[in-house]
N, C-alpha and C. Protein backbone atom coordinates (compact mmCIF):
# COMPACT_ATOMS: atom_id res chain seq x y z
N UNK A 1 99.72 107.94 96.06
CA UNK A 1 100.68 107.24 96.91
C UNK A 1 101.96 106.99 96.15
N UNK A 2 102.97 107.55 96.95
CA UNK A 2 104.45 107.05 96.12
C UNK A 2 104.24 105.26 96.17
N UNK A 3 105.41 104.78 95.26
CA UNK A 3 105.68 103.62 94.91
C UNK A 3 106.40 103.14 95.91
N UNK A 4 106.48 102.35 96.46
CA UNK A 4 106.83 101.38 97.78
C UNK A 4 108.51 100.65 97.19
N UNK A 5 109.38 100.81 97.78
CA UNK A 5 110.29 100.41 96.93
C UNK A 5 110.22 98.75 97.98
N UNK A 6 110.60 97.90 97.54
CA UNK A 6 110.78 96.54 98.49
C UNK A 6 112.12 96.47 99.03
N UNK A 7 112.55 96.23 100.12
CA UNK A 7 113.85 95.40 101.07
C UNK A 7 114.39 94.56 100.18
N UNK A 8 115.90 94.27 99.29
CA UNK A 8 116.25 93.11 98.59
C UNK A 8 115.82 91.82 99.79
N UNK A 9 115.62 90.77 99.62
CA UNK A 9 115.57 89.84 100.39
C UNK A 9 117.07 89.72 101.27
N UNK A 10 118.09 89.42 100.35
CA UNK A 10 119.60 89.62 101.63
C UNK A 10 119.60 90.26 102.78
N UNK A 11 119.00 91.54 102.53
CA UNK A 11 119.15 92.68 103.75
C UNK A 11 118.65 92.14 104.73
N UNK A 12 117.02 91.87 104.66
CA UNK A 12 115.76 91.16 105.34
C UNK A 12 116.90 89.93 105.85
N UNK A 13 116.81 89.52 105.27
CA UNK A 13 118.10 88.19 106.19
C UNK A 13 118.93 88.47 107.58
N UNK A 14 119.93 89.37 106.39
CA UNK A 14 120.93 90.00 107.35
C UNK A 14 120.21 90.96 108.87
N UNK A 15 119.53 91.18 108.71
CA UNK A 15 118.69 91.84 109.71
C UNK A 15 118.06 91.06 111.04
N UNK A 16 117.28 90.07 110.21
CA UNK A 16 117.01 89.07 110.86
C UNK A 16 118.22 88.38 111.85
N UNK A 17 119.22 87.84 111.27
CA UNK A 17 120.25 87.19 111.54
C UNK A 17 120.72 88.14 112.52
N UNK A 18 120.89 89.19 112.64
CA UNK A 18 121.38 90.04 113.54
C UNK A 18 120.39 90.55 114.44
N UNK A 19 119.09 90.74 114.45
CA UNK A 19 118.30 90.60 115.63
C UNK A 19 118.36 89.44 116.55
N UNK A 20 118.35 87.96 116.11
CA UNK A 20 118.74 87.10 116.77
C UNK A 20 119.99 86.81 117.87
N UNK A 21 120.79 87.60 116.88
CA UNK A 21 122.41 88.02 117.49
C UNK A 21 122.25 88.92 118.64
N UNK A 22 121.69 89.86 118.33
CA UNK A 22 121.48 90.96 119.77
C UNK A 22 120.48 90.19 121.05
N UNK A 23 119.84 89.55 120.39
CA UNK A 23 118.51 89.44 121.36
C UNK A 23 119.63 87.75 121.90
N UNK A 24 120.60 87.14 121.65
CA UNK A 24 120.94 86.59 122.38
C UNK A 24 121.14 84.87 121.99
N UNK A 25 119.48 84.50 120.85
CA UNK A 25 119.57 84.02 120.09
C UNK A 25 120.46 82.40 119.58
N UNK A 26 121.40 83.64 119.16
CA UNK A 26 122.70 83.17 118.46
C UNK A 26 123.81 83.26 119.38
N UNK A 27 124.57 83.16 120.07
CA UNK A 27 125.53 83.20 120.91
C UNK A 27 126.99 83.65 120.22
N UNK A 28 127.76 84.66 120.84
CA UNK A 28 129.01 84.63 120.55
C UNK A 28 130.00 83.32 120.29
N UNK A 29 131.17 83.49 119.31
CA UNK A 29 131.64 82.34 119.26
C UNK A 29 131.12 81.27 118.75
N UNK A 30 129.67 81.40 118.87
CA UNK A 30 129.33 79.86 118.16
C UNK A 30 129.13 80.04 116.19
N UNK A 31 129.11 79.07 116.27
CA UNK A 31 128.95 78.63 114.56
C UNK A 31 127.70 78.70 114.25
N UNK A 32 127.35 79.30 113.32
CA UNK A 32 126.00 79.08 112.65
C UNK A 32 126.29 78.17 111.89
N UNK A 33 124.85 77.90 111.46
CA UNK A 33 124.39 76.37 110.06
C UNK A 33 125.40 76.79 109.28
N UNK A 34 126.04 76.01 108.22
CA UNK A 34 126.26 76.36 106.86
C UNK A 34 125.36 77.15 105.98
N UNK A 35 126.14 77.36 104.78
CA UNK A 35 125.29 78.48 104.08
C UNK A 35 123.87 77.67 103.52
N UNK A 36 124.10 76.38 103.08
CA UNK A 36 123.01 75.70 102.32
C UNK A 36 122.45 75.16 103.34
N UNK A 37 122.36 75.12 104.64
CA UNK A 37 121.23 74.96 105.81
C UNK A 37 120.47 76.30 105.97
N UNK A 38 121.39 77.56 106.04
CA UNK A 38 120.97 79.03 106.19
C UNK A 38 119.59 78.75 104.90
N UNK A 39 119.82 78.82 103.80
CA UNK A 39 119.67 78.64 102.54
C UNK A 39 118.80 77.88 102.32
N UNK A 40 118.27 77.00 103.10
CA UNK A 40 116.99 75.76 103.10
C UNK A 40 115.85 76.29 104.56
N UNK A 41 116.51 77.16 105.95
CA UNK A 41 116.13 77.76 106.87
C UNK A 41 115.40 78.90 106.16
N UNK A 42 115.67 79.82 105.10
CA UNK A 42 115.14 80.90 104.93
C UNK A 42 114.53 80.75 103.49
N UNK A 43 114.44 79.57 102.84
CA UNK A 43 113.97 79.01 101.81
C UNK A 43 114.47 80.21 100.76
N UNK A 44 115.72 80.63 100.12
CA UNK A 44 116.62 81.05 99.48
C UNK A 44 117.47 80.40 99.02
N UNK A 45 118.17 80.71 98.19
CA UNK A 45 119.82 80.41 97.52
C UNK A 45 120.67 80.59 98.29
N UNK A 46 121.87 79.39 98.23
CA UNK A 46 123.42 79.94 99.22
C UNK A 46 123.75 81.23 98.39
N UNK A 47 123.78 82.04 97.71
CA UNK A 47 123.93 83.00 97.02
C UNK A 47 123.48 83.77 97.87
N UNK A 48 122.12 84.42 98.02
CA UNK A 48 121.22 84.95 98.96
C UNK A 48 121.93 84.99 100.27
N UNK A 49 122.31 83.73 100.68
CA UNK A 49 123.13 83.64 102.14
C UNK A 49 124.39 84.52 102.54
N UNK A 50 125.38 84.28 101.33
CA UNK A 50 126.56 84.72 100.83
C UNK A 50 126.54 86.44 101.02
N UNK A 51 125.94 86.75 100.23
CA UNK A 51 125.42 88.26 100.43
C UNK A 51 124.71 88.88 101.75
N UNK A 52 124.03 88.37 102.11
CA UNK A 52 123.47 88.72 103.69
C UNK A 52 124.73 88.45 104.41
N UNK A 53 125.47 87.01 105.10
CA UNK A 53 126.54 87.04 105.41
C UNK A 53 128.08 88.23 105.36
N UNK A 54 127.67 88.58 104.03
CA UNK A 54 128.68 89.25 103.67
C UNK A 54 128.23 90.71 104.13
N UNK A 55 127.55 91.43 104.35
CA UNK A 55 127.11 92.42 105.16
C UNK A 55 127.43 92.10 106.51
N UNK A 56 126.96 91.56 107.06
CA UNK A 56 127.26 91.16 108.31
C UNK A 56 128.86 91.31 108.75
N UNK A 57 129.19 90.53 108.15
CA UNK A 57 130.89 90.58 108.27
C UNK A 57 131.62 91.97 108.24
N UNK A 58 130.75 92.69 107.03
CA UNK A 58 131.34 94.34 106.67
C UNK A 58 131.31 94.75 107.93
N UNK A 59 130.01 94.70 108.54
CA UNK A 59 130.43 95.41 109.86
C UNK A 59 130.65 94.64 110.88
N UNK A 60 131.20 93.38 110.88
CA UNK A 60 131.67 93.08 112.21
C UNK A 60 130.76 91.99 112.92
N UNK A 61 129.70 92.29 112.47
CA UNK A 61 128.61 90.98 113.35
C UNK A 61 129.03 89.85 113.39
N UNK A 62 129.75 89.47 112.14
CA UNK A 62 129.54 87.87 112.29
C UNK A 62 131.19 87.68 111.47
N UNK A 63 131.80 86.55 111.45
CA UNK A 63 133.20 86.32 110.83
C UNK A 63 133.14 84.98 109.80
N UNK A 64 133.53 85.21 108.62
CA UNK A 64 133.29 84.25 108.11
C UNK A 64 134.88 83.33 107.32
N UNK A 65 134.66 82.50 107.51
CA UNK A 65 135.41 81.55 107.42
C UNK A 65 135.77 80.52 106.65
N UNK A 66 136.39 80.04 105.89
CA UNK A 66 136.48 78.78 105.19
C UNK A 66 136.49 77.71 105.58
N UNK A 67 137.15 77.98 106.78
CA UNK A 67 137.27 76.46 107.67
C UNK A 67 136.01 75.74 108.54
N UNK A 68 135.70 77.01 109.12
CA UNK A 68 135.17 77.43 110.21
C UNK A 68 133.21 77.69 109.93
N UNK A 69 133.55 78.23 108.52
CA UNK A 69 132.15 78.64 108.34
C UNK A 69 131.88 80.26 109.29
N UNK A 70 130.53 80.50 109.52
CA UNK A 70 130.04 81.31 109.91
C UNK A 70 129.87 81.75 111.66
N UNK A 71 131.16 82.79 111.85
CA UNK A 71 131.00 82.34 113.50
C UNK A 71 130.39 83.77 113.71
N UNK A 72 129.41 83.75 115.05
CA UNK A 72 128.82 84.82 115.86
C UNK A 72 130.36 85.62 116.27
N UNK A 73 130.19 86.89 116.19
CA UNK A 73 131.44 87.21 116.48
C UNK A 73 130.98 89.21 117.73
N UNK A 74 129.94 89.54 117.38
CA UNK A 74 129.14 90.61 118.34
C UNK A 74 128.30 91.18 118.72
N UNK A 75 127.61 90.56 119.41
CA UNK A 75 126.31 91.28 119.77
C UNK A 75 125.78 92.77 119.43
N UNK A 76 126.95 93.79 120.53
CA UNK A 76 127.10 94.78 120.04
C UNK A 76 127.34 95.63 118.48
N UNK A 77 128.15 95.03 117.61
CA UNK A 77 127.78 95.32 116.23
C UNK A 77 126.91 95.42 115.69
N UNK A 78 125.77 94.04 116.09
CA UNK A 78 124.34 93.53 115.34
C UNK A 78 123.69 94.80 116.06
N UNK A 79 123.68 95.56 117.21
CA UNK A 79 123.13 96.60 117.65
C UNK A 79 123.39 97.47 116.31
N UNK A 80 124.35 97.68 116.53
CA UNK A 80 124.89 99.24 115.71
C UNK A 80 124.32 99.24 114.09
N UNK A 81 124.43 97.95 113.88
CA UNK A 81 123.78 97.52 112.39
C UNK A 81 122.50 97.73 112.44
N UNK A 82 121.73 97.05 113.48
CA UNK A 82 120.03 97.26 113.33
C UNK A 82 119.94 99.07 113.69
N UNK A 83 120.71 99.42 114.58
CA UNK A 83 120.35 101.07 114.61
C UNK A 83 120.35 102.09 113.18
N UNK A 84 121.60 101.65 111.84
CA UNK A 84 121.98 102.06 111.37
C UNK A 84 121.00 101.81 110.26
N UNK A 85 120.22 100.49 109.90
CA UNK A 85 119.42 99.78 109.05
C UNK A 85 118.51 100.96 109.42
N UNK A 86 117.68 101.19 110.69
CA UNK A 86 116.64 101.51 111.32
C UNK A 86 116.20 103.00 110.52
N UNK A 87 117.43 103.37 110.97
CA UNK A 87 117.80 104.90 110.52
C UNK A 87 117.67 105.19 108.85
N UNK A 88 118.13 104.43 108.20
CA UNK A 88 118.47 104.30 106.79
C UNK A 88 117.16 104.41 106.00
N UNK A 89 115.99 103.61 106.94
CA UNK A 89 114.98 102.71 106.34
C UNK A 89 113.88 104.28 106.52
N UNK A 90 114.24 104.88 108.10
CA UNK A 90 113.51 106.12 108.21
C UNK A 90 113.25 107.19 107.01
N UNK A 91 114.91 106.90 106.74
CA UNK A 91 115.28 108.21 105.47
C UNK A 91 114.19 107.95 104.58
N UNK A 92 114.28 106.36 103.39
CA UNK A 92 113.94 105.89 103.08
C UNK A 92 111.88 106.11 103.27
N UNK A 93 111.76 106.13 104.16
CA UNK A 93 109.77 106.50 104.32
C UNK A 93 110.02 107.90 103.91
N UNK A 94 111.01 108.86 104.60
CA UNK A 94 110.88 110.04 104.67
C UNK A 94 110.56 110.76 103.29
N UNK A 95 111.65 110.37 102.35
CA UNK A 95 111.85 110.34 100.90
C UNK A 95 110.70 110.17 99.87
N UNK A 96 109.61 109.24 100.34
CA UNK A 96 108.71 108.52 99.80
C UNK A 96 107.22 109.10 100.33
N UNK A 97 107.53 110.14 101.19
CA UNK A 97 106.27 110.91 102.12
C UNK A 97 106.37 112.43 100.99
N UNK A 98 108.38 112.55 100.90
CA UNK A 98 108.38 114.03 100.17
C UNK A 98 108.09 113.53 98.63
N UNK A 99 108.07 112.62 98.25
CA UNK A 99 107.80 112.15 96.58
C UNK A 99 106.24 112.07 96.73
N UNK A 100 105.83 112.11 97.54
CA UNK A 100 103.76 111.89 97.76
C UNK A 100 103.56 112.87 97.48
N UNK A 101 104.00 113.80 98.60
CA UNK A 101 103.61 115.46 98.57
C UNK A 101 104.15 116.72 97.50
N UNK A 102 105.52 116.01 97.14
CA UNK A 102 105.30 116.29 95.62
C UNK A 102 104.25 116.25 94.35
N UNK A 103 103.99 115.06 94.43
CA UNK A 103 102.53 114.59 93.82
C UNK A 103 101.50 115.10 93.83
N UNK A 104 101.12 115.21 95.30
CA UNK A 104 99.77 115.93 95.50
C UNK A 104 99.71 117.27 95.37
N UNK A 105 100.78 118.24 94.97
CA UNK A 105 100.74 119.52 94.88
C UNK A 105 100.84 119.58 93.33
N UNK A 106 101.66 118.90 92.51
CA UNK A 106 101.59 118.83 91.38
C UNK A 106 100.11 118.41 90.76
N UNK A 107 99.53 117.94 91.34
CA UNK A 107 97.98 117.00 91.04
C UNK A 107 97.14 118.52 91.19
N UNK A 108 97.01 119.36 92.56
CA UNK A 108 96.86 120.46 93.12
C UNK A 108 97.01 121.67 91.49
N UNK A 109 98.19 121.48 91.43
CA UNK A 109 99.04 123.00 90.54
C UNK A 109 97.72 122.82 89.39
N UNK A 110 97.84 121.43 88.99
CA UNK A 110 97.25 121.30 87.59
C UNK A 110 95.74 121.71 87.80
N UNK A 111 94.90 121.16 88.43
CA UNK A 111 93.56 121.61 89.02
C UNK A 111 93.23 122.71 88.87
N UNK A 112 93.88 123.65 90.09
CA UNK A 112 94.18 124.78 89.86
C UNK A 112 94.11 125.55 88.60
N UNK A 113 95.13 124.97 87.83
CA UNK A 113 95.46 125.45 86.15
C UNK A 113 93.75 125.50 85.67
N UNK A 114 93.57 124.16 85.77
CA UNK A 114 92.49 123.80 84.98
C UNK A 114 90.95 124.76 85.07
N UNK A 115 90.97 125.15 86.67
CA UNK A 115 90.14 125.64 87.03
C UNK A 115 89.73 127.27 86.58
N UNK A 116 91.09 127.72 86.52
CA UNK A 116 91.81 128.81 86.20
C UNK A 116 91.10 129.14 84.87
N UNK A 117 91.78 128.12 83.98
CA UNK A 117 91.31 128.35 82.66
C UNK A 117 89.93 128.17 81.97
N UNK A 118 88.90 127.46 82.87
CA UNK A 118 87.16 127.57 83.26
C UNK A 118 87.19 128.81 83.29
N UNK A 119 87.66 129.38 84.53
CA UNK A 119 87.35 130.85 84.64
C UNK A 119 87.43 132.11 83.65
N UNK A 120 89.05 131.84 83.28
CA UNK A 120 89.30 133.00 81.80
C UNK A 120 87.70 132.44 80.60
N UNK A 121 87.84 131.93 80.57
CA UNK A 121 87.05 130.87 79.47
C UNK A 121 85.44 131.40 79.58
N UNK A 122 85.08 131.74 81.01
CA UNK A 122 83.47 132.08 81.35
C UNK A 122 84.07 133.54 81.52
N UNK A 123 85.06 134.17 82.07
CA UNK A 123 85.48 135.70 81.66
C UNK A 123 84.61 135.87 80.17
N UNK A 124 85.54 135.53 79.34
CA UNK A 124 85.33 136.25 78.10
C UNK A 124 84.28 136.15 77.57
N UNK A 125 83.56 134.67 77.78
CA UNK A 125 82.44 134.31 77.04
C UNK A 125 81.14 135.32 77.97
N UNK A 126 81.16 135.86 79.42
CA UNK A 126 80.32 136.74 79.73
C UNK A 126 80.92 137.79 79.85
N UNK A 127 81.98 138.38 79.03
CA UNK A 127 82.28 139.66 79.45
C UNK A 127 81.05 140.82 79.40
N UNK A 128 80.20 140.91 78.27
CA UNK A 128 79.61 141.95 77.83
C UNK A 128 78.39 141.72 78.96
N UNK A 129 78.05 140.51 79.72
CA UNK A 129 77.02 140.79 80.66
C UNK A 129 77.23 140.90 82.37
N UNK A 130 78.97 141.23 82.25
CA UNK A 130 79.99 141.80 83.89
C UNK A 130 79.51 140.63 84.47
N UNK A 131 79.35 139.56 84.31
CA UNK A 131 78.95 138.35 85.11
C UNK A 131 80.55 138.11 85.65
N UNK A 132 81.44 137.93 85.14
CA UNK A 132 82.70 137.60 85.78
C UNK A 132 83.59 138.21 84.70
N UNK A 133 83.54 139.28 84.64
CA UNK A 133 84.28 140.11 83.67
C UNK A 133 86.04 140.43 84.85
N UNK A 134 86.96 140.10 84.18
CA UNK A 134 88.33 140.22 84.92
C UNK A 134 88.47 141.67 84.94
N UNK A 135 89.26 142.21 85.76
CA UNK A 135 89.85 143.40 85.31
C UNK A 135 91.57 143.38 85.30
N UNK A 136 91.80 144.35 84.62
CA UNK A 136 93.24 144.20 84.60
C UNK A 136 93.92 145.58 85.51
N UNK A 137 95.70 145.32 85.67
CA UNK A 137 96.08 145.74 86.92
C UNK A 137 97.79 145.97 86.30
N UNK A 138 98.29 146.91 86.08
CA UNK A 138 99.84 146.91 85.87
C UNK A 138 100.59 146.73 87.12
N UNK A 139 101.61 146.05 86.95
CA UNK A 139 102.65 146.36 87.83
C UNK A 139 103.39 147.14 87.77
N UNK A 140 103.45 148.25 88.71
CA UNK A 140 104.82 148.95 88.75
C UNK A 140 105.50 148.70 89.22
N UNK A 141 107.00 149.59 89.27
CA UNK A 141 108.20 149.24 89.68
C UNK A 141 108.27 148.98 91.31
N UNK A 142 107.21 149.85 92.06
CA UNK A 142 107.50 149.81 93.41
C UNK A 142 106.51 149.45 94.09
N UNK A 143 106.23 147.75 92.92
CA UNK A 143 104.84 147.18 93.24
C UNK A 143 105.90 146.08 94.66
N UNK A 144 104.81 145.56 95.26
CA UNK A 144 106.00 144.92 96.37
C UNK A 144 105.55 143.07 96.20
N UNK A 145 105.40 143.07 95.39
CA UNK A 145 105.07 141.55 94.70
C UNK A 145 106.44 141.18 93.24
N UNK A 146 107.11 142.96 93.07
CA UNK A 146 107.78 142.50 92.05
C UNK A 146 108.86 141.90 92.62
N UNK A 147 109.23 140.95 91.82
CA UNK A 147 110.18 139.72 92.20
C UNK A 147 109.96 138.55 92.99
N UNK A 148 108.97 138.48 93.28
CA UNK A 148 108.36 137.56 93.73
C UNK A 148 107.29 136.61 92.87
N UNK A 149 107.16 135.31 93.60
CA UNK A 149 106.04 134.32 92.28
C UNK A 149 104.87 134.73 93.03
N UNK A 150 104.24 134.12 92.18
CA UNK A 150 102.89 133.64 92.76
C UNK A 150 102.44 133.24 94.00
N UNK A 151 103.13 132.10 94.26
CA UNK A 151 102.79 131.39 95.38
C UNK A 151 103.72 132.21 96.65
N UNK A 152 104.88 132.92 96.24
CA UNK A 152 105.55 133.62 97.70
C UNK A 152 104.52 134.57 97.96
N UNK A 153 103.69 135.26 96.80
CA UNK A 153 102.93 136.72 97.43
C UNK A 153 101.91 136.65 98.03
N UNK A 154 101.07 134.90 98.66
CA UNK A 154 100.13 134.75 98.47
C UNK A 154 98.97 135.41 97.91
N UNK A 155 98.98 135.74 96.22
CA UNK A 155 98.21 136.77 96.01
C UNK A 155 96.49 136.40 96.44
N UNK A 156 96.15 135.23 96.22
CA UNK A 156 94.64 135.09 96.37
C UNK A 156 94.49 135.33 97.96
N UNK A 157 95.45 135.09 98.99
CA UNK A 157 94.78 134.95 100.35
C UNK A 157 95.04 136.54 100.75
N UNK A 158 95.60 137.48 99.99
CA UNK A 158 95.85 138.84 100.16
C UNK A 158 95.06 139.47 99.65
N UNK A 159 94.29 139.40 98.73
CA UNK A 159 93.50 140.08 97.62
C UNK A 159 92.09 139.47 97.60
N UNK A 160 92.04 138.29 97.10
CA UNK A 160 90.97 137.58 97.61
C UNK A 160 90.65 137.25 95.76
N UNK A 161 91.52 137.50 95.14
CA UNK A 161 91.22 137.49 93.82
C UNK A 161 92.36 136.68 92.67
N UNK A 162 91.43 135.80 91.67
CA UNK A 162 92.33 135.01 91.21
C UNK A 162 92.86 135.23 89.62
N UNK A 163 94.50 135.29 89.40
CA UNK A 163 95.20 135.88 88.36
C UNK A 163 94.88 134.47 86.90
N UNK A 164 94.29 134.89 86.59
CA UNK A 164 93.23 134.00 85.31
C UNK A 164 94.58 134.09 83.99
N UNK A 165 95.60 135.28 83.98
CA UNK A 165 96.41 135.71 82.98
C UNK A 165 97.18 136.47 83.34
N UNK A 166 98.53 136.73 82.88
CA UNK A 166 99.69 137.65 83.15
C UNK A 166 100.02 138.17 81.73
N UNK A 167 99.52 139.71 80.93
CA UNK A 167 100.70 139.75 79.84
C UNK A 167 101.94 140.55 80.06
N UNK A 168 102.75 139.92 79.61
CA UNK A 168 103.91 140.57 79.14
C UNK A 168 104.57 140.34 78.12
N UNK A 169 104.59 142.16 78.17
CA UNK A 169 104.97 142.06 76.82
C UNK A 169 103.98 141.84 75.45
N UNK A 170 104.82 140.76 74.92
CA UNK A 170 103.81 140.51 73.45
C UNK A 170 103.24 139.35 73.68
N UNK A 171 103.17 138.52 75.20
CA UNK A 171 102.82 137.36 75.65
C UNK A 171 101.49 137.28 76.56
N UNK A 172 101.06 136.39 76.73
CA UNK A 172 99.72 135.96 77.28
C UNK A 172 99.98 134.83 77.84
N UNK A 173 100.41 135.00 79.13
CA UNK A 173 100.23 134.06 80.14
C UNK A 173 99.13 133.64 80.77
N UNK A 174 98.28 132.32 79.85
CA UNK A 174 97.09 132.27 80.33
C UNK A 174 97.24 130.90 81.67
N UNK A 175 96.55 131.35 82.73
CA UNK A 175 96.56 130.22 83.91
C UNK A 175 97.73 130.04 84.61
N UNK A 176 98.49 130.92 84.81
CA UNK A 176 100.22 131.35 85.55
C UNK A 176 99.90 130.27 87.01
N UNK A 177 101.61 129.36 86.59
CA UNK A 177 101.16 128.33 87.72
C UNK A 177 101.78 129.16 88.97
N UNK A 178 101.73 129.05 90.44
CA UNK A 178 102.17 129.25 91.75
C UNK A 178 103.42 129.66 91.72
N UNK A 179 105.18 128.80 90.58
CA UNK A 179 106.11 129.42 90.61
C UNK A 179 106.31 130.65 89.79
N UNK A 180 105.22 131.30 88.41
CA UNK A 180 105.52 132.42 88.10
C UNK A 180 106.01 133.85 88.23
N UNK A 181 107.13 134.34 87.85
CA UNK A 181 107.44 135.71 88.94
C UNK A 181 106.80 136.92 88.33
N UNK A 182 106.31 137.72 89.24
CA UNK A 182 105.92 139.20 88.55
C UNK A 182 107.17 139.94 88.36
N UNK A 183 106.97 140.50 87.28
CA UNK A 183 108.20 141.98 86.56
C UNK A 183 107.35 142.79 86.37
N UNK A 184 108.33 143.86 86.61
CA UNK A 184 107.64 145.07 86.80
C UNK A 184 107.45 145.65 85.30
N UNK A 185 106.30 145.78 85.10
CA UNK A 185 105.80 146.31 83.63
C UNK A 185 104.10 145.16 83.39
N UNK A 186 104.69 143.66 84.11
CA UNK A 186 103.19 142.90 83.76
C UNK A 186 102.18 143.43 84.11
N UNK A 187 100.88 142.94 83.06
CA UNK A 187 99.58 143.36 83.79
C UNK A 187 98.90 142.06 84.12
N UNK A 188 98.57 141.84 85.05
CA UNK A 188 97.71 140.41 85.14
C UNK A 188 96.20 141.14 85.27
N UNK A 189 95.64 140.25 84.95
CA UNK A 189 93.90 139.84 84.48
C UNK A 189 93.68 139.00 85.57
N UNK A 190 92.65 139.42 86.53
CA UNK A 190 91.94 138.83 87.89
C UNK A 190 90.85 139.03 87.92
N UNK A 191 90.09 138.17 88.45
CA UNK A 191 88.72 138.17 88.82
C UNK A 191 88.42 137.44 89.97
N UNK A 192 87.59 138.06 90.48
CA UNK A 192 86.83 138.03 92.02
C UNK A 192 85.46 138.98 92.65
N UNK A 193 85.10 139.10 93.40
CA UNK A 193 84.30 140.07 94.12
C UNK A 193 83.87 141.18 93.72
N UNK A 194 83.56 142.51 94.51
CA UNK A 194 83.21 143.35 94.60
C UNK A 194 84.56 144.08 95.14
N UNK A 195 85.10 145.46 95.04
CA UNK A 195 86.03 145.69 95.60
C UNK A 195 86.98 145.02 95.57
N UNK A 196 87.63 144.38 94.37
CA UNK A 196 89.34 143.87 94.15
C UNK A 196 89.72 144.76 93.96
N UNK A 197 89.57 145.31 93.29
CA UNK A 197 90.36 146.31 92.59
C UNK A 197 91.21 147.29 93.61
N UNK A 198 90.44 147.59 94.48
CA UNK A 198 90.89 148.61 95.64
C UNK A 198 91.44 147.51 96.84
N UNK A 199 91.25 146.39 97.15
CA UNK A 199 92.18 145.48 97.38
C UNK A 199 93.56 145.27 97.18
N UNK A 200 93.48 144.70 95.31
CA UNK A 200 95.18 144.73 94.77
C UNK A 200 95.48 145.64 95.60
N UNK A 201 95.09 146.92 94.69
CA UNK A 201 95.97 148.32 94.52
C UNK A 201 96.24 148.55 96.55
N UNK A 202 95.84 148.50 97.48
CA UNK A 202 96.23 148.51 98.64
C UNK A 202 97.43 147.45 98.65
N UNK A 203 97.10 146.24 98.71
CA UNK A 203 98.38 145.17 98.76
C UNK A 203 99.38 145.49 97.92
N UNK A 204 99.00 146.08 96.90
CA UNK A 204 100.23 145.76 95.61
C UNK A 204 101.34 147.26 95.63
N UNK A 205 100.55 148.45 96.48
CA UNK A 205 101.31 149.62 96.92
C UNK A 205 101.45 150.13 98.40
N UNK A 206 100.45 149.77 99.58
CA UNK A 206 100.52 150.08 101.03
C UNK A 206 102.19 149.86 101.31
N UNK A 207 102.49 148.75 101.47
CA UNK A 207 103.61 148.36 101.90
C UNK A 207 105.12 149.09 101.49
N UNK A 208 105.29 149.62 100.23
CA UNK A 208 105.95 150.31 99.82
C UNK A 208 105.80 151.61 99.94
N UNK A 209 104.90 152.34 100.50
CA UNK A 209 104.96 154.26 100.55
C UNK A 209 105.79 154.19 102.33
């Protein structure tokens, strides 16, 4: 679960104060409490008040005064404010749904990894008894995965078989996460089934003749 950010208390005020305003409440023209009645009403600081007030005013809801103090000044504003709060606050979940699901795919990637590297790991240690012996697979140039990652080619839901290693080159890409790209020259190391092999090689050349 993302982290919950909290409402400053002012806002929560100002909000309040302006639902009252729309819903009728509070009346145009009239005076609200002073700030240190506001301030003893919402068990806060005139500070706290000051700042909620002072939003209010930015847009118009309410007028504030020296003389006068705090006058109701539009219903309609306190609309446009609670629509605008409403909206803001949406973004705000929205943001905090894509920071989750960030999470859970990153939580996902690593698993994955982890699982990945079980697998290379029982590869090698049973290679000599083909219990889950990988095989390996070059890419060529007019492979139709080159330039593409991992996760665009869906290679496992195409193949049915999972890339345990990528080398290139003088490198050993062991457990290649979802954004890795194939170049043309890698060989990745997969294991799966019966018949991968003639799988890849269909996916990894049909599309291109």
């Amino acid at each position: 679960m993302g982290e919950r950010i909290e409402t400053p208390r002012y806002i929560n005020i100002a909000v309040d104060v302006a639902i009252r305003i729309y819903k009728g409440e509070l009346v145009t023209g009239n005076r609200l409490s002073g700030r240190s009645i506001l301030a003893g009403e919402y068990n806060v600081s005139p500070e706290t008040i000051r700042k909620s007030m002072k939003i209010l005013e930015d847009k118009k809801v309410v007028e504030v005064n020296k003389g006068s103090g705090i006058v109701v000044k539009s219903p309609e504003k306190a609309y446009e404010f609670l629509e605008s709060f409403r909206e803001k606050e949406e973004i705000t979940i929205l943001r905090n749904k894509i920071k989750d699901l960030f999470q859970k795919r990153k939580n996902i990637d690593k698993r994955i990894e982890e699982v990945n590297k079980k697998i290379l790991d029982y590869s090698y240690r049973f290679k000599d008894t083909a219990l889950v012996e990988p095989i390996e697979i070059e890419i060529c140039e007019d492979a139709t995965i080159v330039g593409k990652t991992i996760g665009e080619s869906k290679f496992w839901y195409n193949t049915g078989g999972t890339i345990v290693c990528v080398k290139r080159k003088e490198k050993m890409l062991v457990s290649p996460g979802p954004h890795l790209r194939f170049s043309k020259g890698d060989k990745i190391l997969v294991v799966g089934d019966d018949g991968l092999s003639d799988r890849i090689k269909f996916y990894l050349y049909s599309e291109a003749k």
